[in-house]
C-alpha atoms as a PDB file:
ATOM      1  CA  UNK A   1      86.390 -10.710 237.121  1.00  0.00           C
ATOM      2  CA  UNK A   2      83.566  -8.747 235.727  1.00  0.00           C
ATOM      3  CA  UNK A   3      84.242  -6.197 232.870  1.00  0.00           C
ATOM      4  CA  UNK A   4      88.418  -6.576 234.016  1.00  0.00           C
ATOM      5  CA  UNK A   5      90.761  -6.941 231.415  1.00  0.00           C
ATOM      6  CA  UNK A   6      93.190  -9.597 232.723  1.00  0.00           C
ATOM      7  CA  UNK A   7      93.316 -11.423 235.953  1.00  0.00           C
ATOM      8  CA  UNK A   8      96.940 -12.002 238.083  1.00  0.00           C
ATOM      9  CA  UNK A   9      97.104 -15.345 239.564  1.00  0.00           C
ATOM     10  CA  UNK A  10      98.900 -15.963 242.264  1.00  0.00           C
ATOM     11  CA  UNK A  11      99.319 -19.321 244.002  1.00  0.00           C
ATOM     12  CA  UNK A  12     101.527 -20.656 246.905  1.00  0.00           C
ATOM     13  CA  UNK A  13     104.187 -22.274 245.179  1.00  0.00           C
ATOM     14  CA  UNK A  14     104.791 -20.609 242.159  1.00  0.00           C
ATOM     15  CA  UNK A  15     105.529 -17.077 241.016  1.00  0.00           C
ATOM     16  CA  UNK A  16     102.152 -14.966 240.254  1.00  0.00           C
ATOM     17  CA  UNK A  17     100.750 -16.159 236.249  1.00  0.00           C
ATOM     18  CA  UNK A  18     100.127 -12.607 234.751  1.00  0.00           C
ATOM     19  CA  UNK A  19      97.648 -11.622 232.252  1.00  0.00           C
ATOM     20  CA  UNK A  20      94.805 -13.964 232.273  1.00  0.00           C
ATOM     21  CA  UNK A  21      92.859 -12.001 229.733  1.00  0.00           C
ATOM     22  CA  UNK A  22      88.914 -12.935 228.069  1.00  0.00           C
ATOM     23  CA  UNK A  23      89.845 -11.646 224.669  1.00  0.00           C
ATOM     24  CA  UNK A  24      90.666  -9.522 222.261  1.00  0.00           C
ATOM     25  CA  UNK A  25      90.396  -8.269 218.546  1.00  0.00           C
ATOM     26  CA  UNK A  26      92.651  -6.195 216.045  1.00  0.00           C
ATOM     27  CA  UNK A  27      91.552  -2.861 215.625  1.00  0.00           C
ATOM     28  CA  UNK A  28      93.978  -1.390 212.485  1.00  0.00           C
ATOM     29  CA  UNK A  29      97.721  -2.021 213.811  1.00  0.00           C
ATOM     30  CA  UNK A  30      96.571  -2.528 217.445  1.00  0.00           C
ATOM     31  CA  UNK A  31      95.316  -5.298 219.336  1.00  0.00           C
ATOM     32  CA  UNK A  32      92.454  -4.229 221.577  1.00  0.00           C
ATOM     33  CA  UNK A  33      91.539  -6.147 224.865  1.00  0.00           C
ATOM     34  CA  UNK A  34      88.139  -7.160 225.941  1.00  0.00           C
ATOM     35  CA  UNK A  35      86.937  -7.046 229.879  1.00  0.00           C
ATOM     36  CA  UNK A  36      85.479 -10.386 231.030  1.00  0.00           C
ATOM     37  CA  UNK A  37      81.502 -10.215 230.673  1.00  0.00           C
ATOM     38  CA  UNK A  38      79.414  -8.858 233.756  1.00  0.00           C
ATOM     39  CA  UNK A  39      78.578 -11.406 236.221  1.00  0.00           C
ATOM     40  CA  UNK A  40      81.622 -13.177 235.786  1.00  0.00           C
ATOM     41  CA  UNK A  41      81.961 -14.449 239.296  1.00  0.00           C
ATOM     42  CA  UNK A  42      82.825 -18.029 240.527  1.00  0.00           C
ATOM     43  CA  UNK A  43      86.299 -20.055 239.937  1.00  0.00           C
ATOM     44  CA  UNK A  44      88.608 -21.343 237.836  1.00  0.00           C
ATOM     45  CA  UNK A  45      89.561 -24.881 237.355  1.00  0.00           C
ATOM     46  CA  UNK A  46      90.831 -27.049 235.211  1.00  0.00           C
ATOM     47  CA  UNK A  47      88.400 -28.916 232.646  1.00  0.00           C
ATOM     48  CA  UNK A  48      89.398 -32.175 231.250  1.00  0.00           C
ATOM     49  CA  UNK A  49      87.356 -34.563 229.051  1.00  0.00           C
ATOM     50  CA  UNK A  50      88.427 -38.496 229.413  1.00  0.00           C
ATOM     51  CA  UNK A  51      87.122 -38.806 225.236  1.00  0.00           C
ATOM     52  CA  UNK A  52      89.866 -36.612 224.250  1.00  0.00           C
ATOM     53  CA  UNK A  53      93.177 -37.725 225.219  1.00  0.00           C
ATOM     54  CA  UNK A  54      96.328 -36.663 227.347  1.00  0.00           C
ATOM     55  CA  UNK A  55      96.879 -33.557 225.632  1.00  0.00           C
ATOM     56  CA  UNK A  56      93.377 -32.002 225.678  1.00  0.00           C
ATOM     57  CA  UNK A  57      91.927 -30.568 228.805  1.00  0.00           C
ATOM     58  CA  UNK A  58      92.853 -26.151 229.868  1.00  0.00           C
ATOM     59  CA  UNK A  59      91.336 -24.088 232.373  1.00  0.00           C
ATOM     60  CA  UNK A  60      87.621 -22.556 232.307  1.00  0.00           C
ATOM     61  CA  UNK A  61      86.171 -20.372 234.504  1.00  0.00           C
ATOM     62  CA  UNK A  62      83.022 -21.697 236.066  1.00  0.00           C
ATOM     63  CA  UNK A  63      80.272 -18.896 237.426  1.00  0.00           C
ATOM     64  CA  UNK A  64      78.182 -19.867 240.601  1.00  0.00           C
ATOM     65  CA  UNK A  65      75.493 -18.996 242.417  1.00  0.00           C
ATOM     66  CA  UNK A  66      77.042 -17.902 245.343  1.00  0.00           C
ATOM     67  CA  UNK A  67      81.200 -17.860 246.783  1.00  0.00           C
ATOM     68  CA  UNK A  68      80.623 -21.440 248.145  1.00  0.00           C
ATOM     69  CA  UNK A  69      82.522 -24.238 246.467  1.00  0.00           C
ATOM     70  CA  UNK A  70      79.560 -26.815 246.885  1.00  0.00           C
ATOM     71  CA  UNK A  71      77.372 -23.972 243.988  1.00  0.00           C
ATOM     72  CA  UNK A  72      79.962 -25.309 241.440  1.00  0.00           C
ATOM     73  CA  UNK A  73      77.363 -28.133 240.046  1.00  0.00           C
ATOM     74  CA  UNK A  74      74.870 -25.223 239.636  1.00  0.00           C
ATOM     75  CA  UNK A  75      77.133 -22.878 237.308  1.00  0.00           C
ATOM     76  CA  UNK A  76      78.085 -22.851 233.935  1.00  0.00           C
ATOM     77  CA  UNK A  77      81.113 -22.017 232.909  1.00  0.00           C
ATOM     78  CA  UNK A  78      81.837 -18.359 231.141  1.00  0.00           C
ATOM     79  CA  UNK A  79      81.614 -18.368 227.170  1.00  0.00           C
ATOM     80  CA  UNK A  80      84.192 -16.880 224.828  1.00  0.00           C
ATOM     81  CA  UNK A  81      83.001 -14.296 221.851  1.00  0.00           C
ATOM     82  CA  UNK A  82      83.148 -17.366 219.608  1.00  0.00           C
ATOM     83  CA  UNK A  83      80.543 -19.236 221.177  1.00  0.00           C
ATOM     84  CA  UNK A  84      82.445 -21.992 223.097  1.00  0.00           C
ATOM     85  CA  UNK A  85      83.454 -22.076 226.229  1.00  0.00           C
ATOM     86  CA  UNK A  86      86.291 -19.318 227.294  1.00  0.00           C
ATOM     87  CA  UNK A  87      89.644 -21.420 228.037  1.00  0.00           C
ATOM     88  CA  UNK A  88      93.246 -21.485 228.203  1.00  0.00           C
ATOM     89  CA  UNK A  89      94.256 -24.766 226.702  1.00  0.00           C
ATOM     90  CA  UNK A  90      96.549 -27.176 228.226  1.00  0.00           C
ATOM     91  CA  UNK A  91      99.178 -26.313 224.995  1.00  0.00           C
ATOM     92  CA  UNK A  92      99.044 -22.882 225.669  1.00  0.00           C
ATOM     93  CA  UNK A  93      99.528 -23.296 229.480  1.00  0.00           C
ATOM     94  CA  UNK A  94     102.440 -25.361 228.441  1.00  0.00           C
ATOM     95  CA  UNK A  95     104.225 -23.120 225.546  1.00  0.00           C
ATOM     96  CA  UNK A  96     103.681 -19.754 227.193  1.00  0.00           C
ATOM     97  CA  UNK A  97     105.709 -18.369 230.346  1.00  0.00           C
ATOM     98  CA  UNK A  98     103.206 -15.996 231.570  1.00  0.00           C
ATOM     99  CA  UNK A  99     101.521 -19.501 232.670  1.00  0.00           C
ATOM    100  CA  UNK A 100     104.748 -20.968 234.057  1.00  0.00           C
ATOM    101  CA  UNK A 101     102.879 -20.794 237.693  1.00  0.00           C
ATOM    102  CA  UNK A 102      99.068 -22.449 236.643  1.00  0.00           C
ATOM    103  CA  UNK A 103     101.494 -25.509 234.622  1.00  0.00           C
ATOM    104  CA  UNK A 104     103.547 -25.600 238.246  1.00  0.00           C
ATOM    105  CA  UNK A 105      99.825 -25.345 239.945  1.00  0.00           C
ATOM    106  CA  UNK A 106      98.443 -27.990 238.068  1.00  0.00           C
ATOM    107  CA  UNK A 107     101.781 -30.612 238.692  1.00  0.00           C
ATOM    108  CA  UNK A 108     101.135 -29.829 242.357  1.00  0.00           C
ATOM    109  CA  UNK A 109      98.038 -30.773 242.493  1.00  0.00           C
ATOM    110  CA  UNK A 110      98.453 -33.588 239.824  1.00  0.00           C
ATOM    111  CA  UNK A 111      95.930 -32.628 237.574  1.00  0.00           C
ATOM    112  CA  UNK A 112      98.555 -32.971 234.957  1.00  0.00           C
ATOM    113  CA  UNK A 113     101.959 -34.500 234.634  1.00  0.00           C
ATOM    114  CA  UNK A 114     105.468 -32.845 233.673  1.00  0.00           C
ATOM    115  CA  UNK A 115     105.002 -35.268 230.403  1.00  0.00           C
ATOM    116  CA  UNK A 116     102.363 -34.241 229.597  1.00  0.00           C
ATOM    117  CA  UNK A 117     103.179 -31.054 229.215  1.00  0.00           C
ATOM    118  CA  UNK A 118     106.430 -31.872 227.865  1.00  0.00           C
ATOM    119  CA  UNK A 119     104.622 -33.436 224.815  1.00  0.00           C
ATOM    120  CA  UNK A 120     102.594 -30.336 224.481  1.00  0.00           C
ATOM    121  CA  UNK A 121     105.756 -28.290 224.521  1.00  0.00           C
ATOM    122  CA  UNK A 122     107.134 -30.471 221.746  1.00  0.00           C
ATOM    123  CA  UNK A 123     103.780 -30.440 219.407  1.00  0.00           C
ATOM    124  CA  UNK A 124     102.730 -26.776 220.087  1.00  0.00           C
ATOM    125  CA  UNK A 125     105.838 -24.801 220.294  1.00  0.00           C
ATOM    126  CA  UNK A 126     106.544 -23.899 217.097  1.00  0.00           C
ATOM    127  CA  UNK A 127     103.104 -22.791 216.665  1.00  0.00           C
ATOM    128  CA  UNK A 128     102.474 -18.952 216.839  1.00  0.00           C
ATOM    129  CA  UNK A 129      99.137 -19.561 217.456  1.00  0.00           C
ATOM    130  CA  UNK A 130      97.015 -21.402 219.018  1.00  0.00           C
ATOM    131  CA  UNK A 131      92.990 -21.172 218.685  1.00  0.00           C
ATOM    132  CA  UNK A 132      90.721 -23.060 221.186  1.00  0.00           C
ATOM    133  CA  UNK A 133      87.678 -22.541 218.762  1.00  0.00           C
ATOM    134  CA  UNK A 134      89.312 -24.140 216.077  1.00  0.00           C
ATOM    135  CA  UNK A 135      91.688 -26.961 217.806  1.00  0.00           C
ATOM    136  CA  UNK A 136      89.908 -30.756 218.399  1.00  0.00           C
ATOM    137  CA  UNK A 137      91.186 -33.608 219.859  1.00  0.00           C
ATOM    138  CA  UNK A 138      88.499 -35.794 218.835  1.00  0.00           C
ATOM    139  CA  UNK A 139      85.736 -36.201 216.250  1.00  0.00           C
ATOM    140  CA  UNK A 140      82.769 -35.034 218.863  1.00  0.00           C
ATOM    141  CA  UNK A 141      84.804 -31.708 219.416  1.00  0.00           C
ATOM    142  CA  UNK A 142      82.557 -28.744 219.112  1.00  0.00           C
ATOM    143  CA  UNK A 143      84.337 -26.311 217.073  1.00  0.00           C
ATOM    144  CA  UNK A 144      83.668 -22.434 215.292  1.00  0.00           C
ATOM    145  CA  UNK A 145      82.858 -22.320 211.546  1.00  0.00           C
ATOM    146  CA  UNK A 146      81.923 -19.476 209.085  1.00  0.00           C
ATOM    147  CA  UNK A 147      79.528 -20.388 206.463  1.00  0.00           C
ATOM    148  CA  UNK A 148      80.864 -17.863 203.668  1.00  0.00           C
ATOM    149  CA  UNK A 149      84.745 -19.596 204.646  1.00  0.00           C
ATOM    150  CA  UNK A 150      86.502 -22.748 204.018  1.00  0.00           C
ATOM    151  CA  UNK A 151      87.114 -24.964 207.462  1.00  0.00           C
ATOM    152  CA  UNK A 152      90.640 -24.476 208.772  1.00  0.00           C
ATOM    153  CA  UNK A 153      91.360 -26.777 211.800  1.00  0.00           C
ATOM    154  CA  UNK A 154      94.105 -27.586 214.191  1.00  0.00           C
ATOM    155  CA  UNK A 155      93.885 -31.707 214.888  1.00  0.00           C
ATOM    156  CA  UNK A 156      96.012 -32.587 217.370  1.00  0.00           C
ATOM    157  CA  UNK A 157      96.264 -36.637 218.717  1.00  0.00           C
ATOM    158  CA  UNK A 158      99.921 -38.069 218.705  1.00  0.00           C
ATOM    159  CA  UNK A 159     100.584 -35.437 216.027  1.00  0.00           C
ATOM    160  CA  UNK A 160      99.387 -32.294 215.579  1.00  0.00           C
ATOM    161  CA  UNK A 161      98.196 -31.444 212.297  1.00  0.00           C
ATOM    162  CA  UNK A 162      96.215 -28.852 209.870  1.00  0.00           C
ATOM    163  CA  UNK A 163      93.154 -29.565 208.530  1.00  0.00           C
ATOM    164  CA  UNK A 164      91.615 -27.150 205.673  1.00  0.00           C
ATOM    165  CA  UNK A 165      88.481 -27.967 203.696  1.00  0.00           C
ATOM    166  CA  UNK A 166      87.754 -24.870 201.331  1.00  0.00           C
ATOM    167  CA  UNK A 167      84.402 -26.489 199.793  1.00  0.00           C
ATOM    168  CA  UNK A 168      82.214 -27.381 202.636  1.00  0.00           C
ATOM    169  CA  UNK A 169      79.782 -24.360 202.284  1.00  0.00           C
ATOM    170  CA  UNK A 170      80.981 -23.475 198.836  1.00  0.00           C
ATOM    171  CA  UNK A 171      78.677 -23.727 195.595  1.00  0.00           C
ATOM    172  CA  UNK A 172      79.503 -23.423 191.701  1.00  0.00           C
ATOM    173  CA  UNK A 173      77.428 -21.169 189.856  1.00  0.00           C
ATOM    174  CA  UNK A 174      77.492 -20.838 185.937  1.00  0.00           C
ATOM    175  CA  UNK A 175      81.285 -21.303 184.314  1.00  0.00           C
ATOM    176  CA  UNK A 176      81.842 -22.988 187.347  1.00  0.00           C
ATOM    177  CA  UNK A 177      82.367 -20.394 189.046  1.00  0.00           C
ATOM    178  CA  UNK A 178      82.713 -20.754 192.793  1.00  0.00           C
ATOM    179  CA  UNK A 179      80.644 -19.054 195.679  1.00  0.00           C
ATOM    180  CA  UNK A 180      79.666 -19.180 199.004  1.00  0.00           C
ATOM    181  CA  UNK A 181      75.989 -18.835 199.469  1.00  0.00           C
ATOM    182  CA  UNK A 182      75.414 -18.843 203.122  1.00  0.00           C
ATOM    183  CA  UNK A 183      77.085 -15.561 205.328  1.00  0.00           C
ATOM    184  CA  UNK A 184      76.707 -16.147 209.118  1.00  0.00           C
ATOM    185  CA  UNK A 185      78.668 -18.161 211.471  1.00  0.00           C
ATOM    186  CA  UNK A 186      78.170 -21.425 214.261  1.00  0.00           C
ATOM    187  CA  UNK A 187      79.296 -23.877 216.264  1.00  0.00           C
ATOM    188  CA  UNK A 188      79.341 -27.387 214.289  1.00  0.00           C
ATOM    189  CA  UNK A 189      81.233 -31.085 215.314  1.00  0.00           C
ATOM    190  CA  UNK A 190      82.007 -34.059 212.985  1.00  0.00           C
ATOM    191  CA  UNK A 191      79.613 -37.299 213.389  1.00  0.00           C
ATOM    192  CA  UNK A 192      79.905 -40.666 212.333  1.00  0.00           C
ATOM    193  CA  UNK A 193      77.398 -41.767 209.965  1.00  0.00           C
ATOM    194  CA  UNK A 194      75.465 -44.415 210.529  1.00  0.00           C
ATOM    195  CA  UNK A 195      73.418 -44.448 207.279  1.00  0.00           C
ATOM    196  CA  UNK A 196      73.038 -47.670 205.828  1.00  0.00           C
ATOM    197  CA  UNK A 197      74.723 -46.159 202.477  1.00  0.00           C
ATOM    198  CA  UNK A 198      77.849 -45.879 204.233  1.00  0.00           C
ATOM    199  CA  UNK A 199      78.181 -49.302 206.093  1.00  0.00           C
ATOM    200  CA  UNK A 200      81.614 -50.735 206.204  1.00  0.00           C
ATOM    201  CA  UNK A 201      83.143 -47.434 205.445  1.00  0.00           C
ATOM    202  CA  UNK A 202      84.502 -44.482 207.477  1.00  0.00           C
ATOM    203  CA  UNK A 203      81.909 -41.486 206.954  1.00  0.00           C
ATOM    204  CA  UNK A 204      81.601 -38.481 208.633  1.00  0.00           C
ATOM    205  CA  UNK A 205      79.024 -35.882 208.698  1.00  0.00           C
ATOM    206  CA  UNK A 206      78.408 -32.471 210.032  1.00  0.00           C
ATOM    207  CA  UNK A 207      75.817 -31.500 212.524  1.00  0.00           C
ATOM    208  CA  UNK A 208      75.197 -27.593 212.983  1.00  0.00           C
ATOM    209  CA  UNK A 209      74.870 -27.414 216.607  1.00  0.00           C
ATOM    210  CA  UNK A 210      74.083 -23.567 217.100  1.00  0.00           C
ATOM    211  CA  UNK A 211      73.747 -20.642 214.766  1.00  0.00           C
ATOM    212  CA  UNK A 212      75.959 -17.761 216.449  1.00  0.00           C
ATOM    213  CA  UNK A 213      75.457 -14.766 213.698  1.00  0.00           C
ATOM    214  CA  UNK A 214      72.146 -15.105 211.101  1.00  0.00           C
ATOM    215  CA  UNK A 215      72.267 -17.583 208.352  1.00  0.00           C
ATOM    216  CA  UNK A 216      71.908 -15.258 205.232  1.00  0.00           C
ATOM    217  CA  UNK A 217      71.074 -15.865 201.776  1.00  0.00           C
ATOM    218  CA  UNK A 218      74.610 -13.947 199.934  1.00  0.00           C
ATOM    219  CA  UNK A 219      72.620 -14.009 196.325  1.00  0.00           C
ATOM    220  CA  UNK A 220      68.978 -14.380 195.722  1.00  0.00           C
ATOM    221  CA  UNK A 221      67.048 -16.976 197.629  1.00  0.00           C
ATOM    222  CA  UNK A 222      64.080 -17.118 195.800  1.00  0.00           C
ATOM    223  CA  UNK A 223      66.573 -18.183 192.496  1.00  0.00           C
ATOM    224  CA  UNK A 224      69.040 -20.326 194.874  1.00  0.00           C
ATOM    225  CA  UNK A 225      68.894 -24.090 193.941  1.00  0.00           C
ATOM    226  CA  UNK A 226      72.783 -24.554 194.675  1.00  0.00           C
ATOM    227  CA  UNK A 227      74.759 -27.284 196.431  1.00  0.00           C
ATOM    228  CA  UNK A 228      74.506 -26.339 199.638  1.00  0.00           C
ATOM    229  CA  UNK A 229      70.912 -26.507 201.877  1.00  0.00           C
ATOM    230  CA  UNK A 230      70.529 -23.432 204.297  1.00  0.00           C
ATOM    231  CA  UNK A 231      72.110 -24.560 207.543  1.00  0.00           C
ATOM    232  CA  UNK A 232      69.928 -25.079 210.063  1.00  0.00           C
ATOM    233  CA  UNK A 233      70.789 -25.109 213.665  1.00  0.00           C
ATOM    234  CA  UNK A 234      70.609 -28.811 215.223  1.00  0.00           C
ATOM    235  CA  UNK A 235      70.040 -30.071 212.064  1.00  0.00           C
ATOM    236  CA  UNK A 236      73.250 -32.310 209.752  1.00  0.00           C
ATOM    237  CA  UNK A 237      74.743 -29.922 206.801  1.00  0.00           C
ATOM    238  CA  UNK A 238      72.436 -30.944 203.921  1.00  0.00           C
ATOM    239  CA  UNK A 239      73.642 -31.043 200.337  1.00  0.00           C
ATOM    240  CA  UNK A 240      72.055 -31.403 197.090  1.00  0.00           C
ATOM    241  CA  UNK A 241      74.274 -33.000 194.284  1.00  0.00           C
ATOM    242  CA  UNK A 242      74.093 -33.648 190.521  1.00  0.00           C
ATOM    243  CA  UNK A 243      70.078 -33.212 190.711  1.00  0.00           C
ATOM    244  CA  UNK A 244      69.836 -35.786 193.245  1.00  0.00           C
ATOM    245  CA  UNK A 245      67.694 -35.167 196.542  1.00  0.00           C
ATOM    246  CA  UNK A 246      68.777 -33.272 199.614  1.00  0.00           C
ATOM    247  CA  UNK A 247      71.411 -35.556 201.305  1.00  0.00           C
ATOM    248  CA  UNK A 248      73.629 -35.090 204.824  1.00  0.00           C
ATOM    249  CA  UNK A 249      77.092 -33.779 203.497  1.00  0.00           C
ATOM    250  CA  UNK A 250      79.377 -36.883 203.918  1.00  0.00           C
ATOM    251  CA  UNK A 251      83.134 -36.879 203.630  1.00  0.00           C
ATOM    252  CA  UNK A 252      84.511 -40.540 203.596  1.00  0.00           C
ATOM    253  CA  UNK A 253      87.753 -40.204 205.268  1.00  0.00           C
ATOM    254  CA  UNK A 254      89.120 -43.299 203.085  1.00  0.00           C
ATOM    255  CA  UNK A 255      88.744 -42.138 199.952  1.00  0.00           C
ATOM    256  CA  UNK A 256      90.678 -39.091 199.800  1.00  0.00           C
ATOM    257  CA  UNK A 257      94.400 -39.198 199.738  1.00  0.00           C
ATOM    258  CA  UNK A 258      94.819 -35.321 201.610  1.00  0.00           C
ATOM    259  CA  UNK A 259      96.667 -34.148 205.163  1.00  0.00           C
ATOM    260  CA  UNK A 260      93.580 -33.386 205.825  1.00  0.00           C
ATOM    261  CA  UNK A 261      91.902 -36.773 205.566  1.00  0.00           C
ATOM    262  CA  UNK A 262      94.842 -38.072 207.262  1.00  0.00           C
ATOM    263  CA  UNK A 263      94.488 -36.022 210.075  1.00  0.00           C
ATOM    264  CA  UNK A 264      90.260 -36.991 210.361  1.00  0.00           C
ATOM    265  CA  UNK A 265      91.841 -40.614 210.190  1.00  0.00           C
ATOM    266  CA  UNK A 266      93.948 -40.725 213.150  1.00  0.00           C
ATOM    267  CA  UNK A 267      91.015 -38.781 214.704  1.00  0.00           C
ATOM    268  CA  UNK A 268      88.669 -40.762 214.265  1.00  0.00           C
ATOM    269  CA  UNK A 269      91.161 -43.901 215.467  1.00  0.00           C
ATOM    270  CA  UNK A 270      92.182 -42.177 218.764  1.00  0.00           C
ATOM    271  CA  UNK A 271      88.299 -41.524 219.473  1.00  0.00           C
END
């Protein structure tokens, strides 16, 4: 699949699934297609995690040593521009007809049932779109920020629902006026804290798991003593409030009547 734009599937059973594509990006009115990356050579499957529930799980494409299935332990599967693993999500497979013939594949070979994707069709369908990078299905989901942006996340469990936080990464500067002092962008995931300050309550924080673009001072860092710590990959988001020492960011899922908190509640029951 190296450097081709889409990919036609064909299987046995089914009529062919067209337009398997990598990516793309908008370039003025148009959207522009992106070839698969060189080397891209191995197979698809379908990738489910047990953690995350019925409705998680899509299809990757794995690259291999050689053509031979037993080189499949040996690969790693193909990334996506945003950093995570390039997939087709089961609730796309389900609410798209292009990939009426993978859904029929993946009945056949009971990989999936005609409920479940029934129950994606239900939650998903009136979605126009749907974003791997930015849709979890439980708390230890890897997911795509941008550290100059508020978080804006699709949580889906039993419902599926929208989760924004606008003040993560954001800092107030005189007036109270409000910034964002970090540009670059990463991969980050939710943990449970297990500091004794937050025993017998629901806490989450936010580890930075890899830096994708440069972390970049947006105003002077040798004046910045603002909210928000520079993020640093592998390391929890650190915060520094109301004069107090550098802290994890914590966001006690309890204590804040939001959608959004609702959402990170069911999540975090469900995981």
């Amino acid at each position: 699949m190296s450097r081709k734009l889409s990919l036609t599937a064909r299987f046995p059973v089914s009529k062919p699934t067209y337009a398997i594509r990598y990516a793309s990006h908008t370039l003025g009115p148009k959207k522009v297609y992106i070839g698969f990356p060189d080397h891209t050579r191995g197979f698809l499957y379908f990738h489910s995690d047990p953690h995350a529930g019925p409705l998680a799980g899509g299809i990757r494409f794995r690259v291999t040593p050689d053509n031979s299935p037993s080189s499949f332990p040996a690969g790693q599967d193909v990334l996506a521009p945003h950093g995570l693993p390039w997939e087709i999500l089961l609730a796309q497979i389900a609410c798209r007809a292009n990939y009426a013939g993978i859904a029929a594949q993946l009945v056949r070979e009971t990989l999936v049932t005609p409920e479940q994707l029934s129950r994606c069709r239900g939650l998903f369908s009136q979605r126009a779109h749907i974003e791997p990078q930015n849709t979890i299905f439980h708390l230890a989901s890897p997911f795509r920020i941008n550290f100059s942006s508020p978080i804006s996340l699709t949580v889906a469990g039993d419902e599926v629902h929208n989760v924004v936080l606008p003040g993560v990464f954001r800092a107030s500067a005189e007036y109270n006026k409000k910034y964002f002092p970090w540009s670059g962008s990463g991969i980050v995931q939710f943990e449970r804290s297990t500091l004794p300050e937050s025993a017998g309550r629901r806490v989450l924080h936010m580890r930075i798991i890899k830096t994708l673009e440069p972390v970049v001072c947006t105003v002077d860092i040798r004046s910045y003593h603002g909210r928000v710590v520079q993020p640093v990959e592998g390391q929890l988001l650190t915060v520094r409030d109301y004069q107090r020492p550098p802290a994890p960011w914590a966001y006690d899922i309890d204590s804040h009547r939001s959608q959004s908190a609702a959402a990170l509640r069911a999540l975090w029951e469900n995981s």
